[in-house]
C-alpha atoms as a PDB file:
ATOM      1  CA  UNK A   1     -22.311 -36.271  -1.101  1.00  0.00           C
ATOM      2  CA  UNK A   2     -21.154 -33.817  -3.255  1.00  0.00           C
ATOM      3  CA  UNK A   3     -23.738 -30.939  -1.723  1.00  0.00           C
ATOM      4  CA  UNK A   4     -22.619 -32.338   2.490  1.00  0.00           C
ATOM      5  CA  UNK A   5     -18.871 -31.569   1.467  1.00  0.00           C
ATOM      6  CA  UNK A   6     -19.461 -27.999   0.275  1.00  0.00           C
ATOM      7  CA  UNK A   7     -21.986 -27.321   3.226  1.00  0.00           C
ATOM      8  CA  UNK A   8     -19.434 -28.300   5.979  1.00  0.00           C
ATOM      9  CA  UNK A   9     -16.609 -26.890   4.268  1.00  0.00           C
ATOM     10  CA  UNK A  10     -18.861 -23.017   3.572  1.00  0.00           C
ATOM     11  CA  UNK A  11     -19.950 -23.650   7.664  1.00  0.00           C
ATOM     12  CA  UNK A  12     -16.332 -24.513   8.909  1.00  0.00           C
ATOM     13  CA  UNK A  13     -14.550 -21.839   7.256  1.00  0.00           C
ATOM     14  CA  UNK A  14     -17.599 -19.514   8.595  1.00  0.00           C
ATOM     15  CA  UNK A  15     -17.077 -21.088  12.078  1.00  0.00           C
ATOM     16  CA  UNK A  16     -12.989 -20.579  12.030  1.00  0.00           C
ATOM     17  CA  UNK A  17     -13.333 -16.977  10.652  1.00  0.00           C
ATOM     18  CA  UNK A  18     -15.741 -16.205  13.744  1.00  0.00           C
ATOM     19  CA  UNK A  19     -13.182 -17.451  16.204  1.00  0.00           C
ATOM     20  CA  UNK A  20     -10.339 -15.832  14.442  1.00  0.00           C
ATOM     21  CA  UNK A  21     -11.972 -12.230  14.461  1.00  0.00           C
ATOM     22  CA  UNK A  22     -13.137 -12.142  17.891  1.00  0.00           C
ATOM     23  CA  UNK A  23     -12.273  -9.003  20.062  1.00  0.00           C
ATOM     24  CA  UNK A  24     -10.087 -10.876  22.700  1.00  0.00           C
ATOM     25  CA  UNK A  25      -7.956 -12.790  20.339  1.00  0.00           C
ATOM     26  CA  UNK A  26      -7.052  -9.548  18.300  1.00  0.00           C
ATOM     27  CA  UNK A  27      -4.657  -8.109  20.379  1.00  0.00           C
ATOM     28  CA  UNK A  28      -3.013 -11.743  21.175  1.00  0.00           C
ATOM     29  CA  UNK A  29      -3.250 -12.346  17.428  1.00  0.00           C
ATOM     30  CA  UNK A  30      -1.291  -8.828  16.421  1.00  0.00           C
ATOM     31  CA  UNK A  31       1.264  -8.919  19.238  1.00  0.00           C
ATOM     32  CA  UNK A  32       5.164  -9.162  17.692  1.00  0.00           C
ATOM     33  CA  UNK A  33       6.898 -12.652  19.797  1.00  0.00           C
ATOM     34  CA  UNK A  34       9.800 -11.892  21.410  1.00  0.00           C
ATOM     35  CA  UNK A  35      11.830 -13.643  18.582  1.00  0.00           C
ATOM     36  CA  UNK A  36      10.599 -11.733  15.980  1.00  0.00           C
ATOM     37  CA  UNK A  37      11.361  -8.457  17.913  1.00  0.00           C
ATOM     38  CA  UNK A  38      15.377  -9.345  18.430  1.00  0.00           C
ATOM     39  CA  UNK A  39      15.492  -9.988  14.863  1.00  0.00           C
ATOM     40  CA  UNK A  40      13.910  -6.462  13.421  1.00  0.00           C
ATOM     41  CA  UNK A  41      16.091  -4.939  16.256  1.00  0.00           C
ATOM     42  CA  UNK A  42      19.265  -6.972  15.128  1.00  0.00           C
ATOM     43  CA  UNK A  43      18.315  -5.989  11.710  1.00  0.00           C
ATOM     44  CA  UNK A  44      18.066  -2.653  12.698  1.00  0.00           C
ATOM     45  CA  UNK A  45      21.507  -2.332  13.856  1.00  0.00           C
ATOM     46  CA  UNK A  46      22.938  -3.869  11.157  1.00  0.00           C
ATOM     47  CA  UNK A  47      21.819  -1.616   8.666  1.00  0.00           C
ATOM     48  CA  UNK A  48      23.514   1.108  10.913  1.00  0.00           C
ATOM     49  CA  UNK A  49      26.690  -0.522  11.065  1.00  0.00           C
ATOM     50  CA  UNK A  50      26.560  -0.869   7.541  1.00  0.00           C
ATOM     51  CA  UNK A  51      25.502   3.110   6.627  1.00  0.00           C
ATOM     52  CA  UNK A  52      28.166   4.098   8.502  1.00  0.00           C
ATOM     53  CA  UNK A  53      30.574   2.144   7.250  1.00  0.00           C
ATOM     54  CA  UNK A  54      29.217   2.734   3.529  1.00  0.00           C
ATOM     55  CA  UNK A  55      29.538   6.713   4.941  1.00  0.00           C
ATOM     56  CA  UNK A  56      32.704   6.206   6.091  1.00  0.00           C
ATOM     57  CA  UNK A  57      34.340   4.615   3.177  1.00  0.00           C
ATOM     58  CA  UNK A  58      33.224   7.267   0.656  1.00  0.00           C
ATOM     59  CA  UNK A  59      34.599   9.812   2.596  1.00  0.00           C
ATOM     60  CA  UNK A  60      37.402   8.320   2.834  1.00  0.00           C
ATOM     61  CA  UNK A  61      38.000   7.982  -0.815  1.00  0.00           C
ATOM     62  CA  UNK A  62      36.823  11.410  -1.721  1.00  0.00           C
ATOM     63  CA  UNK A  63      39.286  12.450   0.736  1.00  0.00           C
ATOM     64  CA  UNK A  64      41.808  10.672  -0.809  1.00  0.00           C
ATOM     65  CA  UNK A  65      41.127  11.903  -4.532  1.00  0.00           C
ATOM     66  CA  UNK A  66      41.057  15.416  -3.502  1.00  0.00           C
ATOM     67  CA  UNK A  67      44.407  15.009  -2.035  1.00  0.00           C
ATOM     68  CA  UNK A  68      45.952  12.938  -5.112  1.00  0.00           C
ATOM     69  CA  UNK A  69      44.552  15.489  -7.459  1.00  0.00           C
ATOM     70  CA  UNK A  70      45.759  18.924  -5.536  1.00  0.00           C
ATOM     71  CA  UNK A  71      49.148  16.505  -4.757  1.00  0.00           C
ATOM     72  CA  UNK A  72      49.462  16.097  -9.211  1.00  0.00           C
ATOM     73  CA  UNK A  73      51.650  19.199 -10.886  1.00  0.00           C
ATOM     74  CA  UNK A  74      49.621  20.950 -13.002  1.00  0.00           C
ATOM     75  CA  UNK A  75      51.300  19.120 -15.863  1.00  0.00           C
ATOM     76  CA  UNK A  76      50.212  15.759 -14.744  1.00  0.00           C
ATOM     77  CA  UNK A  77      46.611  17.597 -14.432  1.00  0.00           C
ATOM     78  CA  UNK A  78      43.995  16.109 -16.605  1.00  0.00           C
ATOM     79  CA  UNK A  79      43.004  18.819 -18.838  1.00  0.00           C
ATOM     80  CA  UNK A  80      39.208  19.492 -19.378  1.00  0.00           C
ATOM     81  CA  UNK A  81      38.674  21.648 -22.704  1.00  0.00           C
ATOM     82  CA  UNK A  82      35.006  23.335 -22.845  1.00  0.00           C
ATOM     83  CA  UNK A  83      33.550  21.841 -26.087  1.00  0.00           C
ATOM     84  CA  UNK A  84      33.172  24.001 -29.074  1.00  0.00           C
ATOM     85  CA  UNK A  85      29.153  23.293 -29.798  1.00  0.00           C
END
């Protein structure tokens, strides 16, 4: 019984593998479903959006900084000593 199992089994993996690799089912087998292809393209955009906003809001900020620090008097400066090595 034992010997019947692993010969069908060896055969219908050998059959399935045939009918998976032939020539006319590769291109139906690699083709991208509609689905799939609104989703990477939705993806896509979103990671736009979100690089441009990510641009966006460091600019902003430098922006910002560079205007607090040239708006401080030179008093209200934070020093920065060289270090005596």
């Amino acid at each position: 019984m034992h010997f019947l199992v692993n010969y069908v089994k060896d055969n219908l993996q050998s059959e399935l593998v045939s009918h998976l690799y032939k020539q006319e089912e590769i291109e139906k087998l690699l083709e991208e479903s509609d689905h799939i292809a609104a989703r990477r393209k939705e993806a896509s955009e979103m990671l736009k959006v979100c690089f441009v906003y990510k641009l966006n809001y460091t600019l902003f900020f430098t922006r910002e900084s560079r205007m607090l620090r040239a708006s401080l008097p030179l008093s209200g400066r934070p020093s920065v000593r060289p270090s005596h090595s």
